[in-house]
N, C-alpha and C. Protein backbone atom coordinates (compact mmCIF):
# COMPACT_ATOMS: atom_id res chain seq x y z
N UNK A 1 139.31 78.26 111.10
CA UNK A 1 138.68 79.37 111.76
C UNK A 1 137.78 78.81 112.85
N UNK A 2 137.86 79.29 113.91
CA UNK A 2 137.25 78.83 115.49
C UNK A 2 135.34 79.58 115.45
N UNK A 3 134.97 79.20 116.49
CA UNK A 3 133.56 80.18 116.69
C UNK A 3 133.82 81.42 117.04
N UNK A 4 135.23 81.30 117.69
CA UNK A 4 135.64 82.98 118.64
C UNK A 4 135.78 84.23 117.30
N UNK A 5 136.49 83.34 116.30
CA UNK A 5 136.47 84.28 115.10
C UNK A 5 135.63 84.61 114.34
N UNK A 6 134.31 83.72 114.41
CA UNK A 6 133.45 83.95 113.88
C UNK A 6 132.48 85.01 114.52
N UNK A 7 132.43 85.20 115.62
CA UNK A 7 132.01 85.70 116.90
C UNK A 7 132.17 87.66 116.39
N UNK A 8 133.39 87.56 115.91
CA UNK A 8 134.11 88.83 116.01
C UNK A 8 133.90 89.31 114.62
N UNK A 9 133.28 89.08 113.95
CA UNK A 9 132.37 89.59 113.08
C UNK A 9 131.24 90.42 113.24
N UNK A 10 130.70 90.22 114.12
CA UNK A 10 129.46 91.15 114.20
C UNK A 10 130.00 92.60 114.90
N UNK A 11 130.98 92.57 115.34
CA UNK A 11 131.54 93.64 115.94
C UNK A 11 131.44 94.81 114.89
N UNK A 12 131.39 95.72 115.47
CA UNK A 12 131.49 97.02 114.02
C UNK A 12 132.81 97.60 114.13
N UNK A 13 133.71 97.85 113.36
CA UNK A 13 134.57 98.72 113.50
C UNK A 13 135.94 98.01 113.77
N UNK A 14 135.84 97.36 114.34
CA UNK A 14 137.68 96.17 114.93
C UNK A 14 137.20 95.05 114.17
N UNK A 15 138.36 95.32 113.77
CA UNK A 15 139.25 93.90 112.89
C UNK A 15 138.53 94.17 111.48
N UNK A 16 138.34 95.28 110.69
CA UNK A 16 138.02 95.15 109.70
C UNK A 16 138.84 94.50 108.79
N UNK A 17 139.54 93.85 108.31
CA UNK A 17 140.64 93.14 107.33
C UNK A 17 140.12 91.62 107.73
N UNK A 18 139.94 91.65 109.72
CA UNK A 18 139.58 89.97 109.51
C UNK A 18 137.91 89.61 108.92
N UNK A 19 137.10 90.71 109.12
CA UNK A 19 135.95 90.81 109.02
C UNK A 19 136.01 90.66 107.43
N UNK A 20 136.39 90.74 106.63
CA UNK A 20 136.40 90.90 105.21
C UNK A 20 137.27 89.46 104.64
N UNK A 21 138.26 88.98 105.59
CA UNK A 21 138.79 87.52 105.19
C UNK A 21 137.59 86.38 105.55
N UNK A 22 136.85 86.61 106.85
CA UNK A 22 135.63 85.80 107.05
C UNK A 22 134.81 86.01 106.23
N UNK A 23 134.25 87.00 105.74
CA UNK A 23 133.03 86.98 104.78
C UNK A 23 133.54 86.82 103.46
N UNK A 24 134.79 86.69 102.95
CA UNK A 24 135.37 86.28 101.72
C UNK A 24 135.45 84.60 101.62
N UNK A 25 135.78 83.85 102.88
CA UNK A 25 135.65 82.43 103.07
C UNK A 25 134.32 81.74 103.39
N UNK A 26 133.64 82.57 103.79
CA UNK A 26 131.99 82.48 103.09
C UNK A 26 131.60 82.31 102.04
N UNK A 27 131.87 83.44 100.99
CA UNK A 27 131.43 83.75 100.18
C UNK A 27 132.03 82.57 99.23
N UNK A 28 133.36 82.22 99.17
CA UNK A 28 133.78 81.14 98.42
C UNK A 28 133.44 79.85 98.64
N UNK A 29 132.70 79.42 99.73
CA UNK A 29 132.53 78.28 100.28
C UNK A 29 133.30 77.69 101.22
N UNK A 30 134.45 78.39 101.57
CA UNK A 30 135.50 77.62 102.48
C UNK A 30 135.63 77.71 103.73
N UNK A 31 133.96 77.42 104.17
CA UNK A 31 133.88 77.68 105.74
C UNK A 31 132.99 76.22 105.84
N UNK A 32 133.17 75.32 106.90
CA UNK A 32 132.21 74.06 107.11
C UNK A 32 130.89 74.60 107.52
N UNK A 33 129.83 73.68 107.61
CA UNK A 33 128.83 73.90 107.67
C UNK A 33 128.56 74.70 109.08
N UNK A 34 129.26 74.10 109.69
CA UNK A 34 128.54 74.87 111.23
C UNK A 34 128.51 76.38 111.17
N UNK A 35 130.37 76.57 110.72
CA UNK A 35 130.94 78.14 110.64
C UNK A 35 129.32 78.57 109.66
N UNK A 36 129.24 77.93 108.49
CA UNK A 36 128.20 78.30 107.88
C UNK A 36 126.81 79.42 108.03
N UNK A 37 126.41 77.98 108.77
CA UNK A 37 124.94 78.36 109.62
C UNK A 37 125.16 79.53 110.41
N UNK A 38 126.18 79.36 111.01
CA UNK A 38 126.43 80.87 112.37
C UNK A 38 126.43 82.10 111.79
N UNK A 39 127.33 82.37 110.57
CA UNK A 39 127.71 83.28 109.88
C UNK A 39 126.53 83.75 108.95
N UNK A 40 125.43 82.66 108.46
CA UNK A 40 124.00 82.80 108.23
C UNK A 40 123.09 83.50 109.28
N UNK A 41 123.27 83.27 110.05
CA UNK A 41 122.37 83.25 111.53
C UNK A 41 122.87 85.53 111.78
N UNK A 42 124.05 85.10 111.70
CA UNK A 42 124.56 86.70 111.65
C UNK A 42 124.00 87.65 110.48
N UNK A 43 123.89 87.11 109.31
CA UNK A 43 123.75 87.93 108.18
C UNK A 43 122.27 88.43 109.03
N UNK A 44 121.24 87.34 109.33
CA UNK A 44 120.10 87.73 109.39
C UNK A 44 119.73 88.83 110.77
N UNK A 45 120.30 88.71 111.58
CA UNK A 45 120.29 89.26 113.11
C UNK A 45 121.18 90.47 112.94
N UNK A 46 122.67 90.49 112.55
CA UNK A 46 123.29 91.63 112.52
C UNK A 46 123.39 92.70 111.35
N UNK A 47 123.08 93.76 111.42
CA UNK A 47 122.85 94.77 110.38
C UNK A 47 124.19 94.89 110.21
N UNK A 48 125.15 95.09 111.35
CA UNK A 48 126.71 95.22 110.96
C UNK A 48 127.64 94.19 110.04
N UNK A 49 127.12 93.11 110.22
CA UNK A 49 127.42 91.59 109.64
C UNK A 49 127.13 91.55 108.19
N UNK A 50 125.84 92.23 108.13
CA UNK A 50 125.36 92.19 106.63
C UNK A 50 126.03 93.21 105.95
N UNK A 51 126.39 94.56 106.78
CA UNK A 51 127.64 95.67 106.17
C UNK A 51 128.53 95.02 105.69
N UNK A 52 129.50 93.86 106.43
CA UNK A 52 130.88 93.51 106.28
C UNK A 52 130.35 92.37 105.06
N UNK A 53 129.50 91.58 105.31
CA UNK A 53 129.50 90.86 104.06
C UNK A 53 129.41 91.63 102.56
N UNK A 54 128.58 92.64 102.73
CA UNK A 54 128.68 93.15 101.07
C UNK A 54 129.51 94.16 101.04
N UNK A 55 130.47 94.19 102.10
CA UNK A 55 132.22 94.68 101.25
C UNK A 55 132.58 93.72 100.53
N UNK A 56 132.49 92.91 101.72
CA UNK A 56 133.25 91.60 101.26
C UNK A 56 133.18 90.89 99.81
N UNK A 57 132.11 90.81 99.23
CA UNK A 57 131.29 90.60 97.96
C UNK A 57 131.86 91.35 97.01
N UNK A 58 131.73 92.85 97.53
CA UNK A 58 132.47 94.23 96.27
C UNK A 58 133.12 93.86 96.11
N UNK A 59 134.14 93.72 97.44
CA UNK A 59 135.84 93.07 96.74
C UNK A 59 136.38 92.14 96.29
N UNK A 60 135.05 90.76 96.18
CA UNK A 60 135.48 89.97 95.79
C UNK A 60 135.10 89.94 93.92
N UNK A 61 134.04 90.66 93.55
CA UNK A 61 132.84 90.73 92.60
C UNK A 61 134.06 90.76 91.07
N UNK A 62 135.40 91.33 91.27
CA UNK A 62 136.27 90.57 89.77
C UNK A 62 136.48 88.83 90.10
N UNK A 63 136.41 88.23 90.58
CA UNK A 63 136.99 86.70 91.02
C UNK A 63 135.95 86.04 90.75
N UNK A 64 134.78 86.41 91.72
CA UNK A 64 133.71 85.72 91.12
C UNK A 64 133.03 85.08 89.84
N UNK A 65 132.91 83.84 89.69
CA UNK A 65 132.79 83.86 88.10
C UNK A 65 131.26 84.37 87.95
N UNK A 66 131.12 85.19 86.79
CA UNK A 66 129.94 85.13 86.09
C UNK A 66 128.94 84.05 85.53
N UNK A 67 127.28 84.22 85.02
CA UNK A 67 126.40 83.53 85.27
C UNK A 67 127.31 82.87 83.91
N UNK A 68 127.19 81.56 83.55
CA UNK A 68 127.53 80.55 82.97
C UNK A 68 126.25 80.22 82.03
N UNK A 69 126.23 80.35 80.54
CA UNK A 69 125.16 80.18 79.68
C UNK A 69 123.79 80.34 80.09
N UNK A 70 123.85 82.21 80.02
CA UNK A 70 122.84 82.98 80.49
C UNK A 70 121.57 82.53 79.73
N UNK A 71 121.69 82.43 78.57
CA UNK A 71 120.71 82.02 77.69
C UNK A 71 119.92 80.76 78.02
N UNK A 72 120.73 79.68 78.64
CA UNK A 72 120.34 78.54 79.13
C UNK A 72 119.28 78.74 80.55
N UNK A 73 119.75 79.44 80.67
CA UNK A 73 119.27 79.77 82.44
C UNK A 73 117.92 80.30 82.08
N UNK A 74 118.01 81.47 81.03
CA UNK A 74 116.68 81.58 81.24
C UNK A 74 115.36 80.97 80.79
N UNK A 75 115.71 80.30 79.44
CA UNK A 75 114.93 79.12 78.79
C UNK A 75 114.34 78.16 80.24
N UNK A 76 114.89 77.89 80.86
CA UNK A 76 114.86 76.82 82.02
C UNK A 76 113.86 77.19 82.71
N UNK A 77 114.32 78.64 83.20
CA UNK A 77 113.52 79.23 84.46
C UNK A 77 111.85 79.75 83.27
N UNK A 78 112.25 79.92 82.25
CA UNK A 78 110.79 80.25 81.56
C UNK A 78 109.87 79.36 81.44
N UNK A 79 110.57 77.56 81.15
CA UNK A 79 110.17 76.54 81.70
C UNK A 79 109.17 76.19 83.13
N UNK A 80 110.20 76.44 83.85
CA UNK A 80 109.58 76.68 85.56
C UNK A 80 108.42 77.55 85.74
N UNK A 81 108.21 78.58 85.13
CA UNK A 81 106.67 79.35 85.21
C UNK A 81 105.73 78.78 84.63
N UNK A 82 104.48 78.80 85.06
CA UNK A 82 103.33 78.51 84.67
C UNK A 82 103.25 78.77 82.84
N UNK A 83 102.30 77.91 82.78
CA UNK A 83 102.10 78.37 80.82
C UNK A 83 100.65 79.29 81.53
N UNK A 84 100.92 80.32 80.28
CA UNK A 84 99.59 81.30 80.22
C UNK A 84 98.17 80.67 80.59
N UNK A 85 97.74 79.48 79.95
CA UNK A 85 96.57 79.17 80.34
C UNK A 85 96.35 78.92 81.41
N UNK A 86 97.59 78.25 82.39
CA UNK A 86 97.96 77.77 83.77
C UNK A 86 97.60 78.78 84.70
N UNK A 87 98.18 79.67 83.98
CA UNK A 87 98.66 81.15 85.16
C UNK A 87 97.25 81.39 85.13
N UNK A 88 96.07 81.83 84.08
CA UNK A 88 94.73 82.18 83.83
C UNK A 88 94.06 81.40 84.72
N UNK A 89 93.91 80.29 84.66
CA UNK A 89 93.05 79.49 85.59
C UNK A 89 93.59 79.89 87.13
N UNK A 90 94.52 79.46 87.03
CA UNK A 90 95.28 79.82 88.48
C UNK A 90 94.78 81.33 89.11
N UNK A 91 94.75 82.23 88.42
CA UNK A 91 93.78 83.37 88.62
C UNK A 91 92.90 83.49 88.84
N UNK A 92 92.12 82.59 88.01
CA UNK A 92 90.33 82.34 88.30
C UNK A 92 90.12 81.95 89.57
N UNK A 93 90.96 80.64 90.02
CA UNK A 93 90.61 80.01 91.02
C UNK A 93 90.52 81.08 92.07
N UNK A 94 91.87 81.64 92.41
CA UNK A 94 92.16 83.23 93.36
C UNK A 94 91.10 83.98 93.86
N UNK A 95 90.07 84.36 92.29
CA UNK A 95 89.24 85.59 92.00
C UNK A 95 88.33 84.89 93.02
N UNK A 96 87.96 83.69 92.28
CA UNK A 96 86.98 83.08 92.56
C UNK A 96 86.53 82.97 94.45
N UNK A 97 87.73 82.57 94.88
CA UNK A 97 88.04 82.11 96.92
C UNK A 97 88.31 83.78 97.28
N UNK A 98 88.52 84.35 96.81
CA UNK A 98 88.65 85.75 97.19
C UNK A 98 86.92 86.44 97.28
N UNK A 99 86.46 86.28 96.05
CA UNK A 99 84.93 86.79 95.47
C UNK A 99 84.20 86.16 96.98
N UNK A 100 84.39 85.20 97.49
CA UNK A 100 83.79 84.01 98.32
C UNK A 100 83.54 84.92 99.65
N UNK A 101 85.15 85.06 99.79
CA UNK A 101 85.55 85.77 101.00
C UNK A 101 84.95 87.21 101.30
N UNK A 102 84.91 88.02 100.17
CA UNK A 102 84.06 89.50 99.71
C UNK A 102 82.86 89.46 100.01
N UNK A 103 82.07 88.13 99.56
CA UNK A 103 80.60 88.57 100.20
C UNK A 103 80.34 87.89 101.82
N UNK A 104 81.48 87.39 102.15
CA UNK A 104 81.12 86.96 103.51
C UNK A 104 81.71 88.37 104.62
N UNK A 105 82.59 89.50 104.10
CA UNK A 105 82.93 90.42 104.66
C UNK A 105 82.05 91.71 104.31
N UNK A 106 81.17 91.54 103.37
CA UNK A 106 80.56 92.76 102.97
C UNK A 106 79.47 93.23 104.20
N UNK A 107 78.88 94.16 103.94
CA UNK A 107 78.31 94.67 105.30
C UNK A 107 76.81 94.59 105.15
N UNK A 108 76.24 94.80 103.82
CA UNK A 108 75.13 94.18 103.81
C UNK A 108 74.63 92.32 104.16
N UNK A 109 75.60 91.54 103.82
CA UNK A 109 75.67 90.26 104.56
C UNK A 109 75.31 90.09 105.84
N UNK A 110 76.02 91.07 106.60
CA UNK A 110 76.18 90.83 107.79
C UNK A 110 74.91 91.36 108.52
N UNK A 111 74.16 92.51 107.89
CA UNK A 111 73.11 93.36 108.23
C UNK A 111 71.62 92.01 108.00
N UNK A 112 72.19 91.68 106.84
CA UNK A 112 70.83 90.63 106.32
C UNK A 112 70.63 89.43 107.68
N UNK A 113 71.90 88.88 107.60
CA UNK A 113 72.14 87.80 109.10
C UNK A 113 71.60 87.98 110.22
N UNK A 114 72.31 89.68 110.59
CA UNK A 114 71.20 90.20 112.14
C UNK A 114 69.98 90.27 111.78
N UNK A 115 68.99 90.92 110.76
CA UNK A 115 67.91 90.86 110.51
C UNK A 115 67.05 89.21 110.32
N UNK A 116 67.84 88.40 109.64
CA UNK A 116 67.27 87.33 109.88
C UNK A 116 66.56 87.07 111.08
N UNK A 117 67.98 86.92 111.96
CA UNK A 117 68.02 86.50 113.22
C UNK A 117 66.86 87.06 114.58
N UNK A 118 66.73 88.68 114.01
CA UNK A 118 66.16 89.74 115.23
C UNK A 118 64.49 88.91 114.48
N UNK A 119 64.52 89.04 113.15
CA UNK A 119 62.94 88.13 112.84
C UNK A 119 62.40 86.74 113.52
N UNK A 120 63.48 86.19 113.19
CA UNK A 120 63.47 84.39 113.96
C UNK A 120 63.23 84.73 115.71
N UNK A 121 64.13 85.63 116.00
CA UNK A 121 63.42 85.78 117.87
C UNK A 121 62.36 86.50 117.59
N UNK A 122 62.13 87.42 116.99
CA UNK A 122 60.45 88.11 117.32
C UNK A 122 59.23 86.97 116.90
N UNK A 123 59.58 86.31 115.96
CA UNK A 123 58.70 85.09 115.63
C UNK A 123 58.05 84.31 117.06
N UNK A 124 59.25 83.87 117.86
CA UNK A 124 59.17 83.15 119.41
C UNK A 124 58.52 83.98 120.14
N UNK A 125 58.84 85.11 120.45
CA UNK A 125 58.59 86.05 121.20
C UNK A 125 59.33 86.18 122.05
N UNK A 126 60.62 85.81 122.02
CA UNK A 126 61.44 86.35 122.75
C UNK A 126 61.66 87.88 123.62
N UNK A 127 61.33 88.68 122.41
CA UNK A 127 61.85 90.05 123.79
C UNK A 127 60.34 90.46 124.49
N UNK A 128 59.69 89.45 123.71
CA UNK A 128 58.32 89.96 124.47
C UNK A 128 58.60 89.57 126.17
N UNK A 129 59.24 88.77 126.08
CA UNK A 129 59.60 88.34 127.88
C UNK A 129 60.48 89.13 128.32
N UNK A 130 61.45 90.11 127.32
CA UNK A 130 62.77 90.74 127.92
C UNK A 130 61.61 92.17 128.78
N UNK A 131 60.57 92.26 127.79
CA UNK A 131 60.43 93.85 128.58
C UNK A 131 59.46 93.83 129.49
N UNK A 132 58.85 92.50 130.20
CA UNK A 132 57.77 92.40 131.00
C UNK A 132 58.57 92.78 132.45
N UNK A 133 59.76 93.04 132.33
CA UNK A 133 59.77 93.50 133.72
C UNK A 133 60.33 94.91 133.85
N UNK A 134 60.52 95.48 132.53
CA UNK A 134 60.42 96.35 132.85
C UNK A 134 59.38 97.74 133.39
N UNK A 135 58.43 97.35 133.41
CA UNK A 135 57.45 98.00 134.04
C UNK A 135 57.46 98.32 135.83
N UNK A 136 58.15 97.53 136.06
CA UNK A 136 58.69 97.14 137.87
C UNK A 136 59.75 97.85 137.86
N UNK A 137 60.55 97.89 137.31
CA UNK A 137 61.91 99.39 136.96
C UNK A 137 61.71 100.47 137.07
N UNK A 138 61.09 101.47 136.04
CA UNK A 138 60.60 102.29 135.59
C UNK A 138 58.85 101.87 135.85
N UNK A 139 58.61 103.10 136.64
CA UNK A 139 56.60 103.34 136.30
C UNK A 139 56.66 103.90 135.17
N UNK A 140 55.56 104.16 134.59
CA UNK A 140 55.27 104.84 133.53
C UNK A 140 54.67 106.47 134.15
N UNK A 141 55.13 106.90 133.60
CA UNK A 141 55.30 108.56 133.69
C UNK A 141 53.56 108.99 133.36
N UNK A 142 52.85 110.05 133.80
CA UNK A 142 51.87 110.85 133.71
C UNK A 142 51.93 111.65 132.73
N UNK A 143 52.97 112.09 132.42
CA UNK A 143 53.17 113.45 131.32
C UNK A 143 53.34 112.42 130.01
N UNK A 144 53.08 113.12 129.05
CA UNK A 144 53.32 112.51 127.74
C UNK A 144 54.96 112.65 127.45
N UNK A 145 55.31 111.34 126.34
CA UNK A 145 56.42 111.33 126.18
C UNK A 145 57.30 112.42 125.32
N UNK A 146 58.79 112.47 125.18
CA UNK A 146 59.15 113.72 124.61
C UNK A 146 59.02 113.75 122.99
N UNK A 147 58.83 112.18 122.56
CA UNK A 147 58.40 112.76 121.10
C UNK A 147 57.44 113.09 120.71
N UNK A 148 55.81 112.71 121.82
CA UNK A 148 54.79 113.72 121.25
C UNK A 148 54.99 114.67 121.58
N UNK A 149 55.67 115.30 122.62
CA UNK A 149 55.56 116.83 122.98
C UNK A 149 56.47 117.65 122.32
N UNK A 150 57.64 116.94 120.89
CA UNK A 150 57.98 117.80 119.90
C UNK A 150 57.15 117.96 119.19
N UNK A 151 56.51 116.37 118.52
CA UNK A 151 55.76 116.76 117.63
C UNK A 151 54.58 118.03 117.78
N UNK A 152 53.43 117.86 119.09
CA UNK A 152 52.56 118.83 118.74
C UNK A 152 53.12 119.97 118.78
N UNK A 153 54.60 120.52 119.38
CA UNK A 153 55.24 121.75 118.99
C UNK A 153 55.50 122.52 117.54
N UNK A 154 55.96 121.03 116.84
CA UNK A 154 56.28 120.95 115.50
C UNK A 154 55.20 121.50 114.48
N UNK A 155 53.97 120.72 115.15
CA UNK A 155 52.75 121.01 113.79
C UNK A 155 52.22 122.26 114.33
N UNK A 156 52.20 123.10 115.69
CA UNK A 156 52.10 123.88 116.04
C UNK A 156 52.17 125.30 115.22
N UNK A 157 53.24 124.87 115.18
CA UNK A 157 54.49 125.79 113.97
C UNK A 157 54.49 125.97 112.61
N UNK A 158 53.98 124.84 112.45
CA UNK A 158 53.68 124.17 110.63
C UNK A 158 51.97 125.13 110.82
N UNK A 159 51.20 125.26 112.03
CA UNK A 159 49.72 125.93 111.56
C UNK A 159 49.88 127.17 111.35
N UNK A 160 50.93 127.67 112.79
CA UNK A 160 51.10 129.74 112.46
C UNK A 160 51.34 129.54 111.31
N UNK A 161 52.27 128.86 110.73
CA UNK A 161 53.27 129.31 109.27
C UNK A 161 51.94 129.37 107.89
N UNK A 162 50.80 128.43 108.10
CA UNK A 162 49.92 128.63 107.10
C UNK A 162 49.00 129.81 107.32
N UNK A 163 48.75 130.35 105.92
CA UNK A 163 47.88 131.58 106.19
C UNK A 163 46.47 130.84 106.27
């Protein structure tokens, strides 16, 4: 089998019979490595490719041999997993770099940090220099500002209301 035939696989619809002899010589192994990889490369990229392969599979799925001393297989693979105490620690560790990560994302952290920080510059006196020019910007106004002139509205209100 050439690349051109391999090629003509991803096609949808033409040559279904050859499309089903290629993914059957896949499936058995009787394609070299290159045909291999390409026909890999297709499963993953073509949605149509991956159609024709699992016909191909259905029709092959009486031929195929079955799993071979199932019992064995799984003893093995139960082997391959962690033992319980393994898996437990292995958890801890998780909780633990996760827990780490939680208080470095939490929002009080982050609130405590700016507050540090806004303390450590007022300590210097830092913004004491930011607002010395603002006076050259802005004059300062004659009228009183607007939150005393709610407030004496406010208590104003609070005296009618007492008998």
């Amino acid at each position: 089998m050439n690349e051109r035939e391999l090629n003509k696989v991803s096609t949808k619809g033409k040559n279904n019979e050859d499309n089903l002899l290629i993914w059957s010589k896949y499936i058995l192994g009787e394609l070299d490595e290159q045909q291999s990889k390409h026909a890999e490369s297709l499963l993953v990229h073509d949605p149509n490719a991956l159609e024709a392969y699992m016909a191909a599979l259905s029709s092959l799925e009486e031929r195929l041999p079955g799993l071979q001393q199932e019992d064995a297989f799984i003893e093995e693979l139960m082997h391959r997993l962690p033992a319980s105490g393994e898996a437990q620690q292995a958890r801890g560790e998780v909780k633990r770099q996760a827990g780490k990560r939680r208080i470095r994302e939490h929002p009080l952290f982050n609130y405590v940090i700016a507050a540090s920080i806004t303390l450590f510059l007022l300590s210097f006196g830092v913004f004491d220099h930011m607002t010395s020019g603002a006076y050259h910007v802005v004059p300062p106004s004659s009228e009183p500002p607007l939150s005393e002139r709610i407030m004496e509205k406010t208590s104003g209100w609070i005296d009618q209301l007492k008998p």
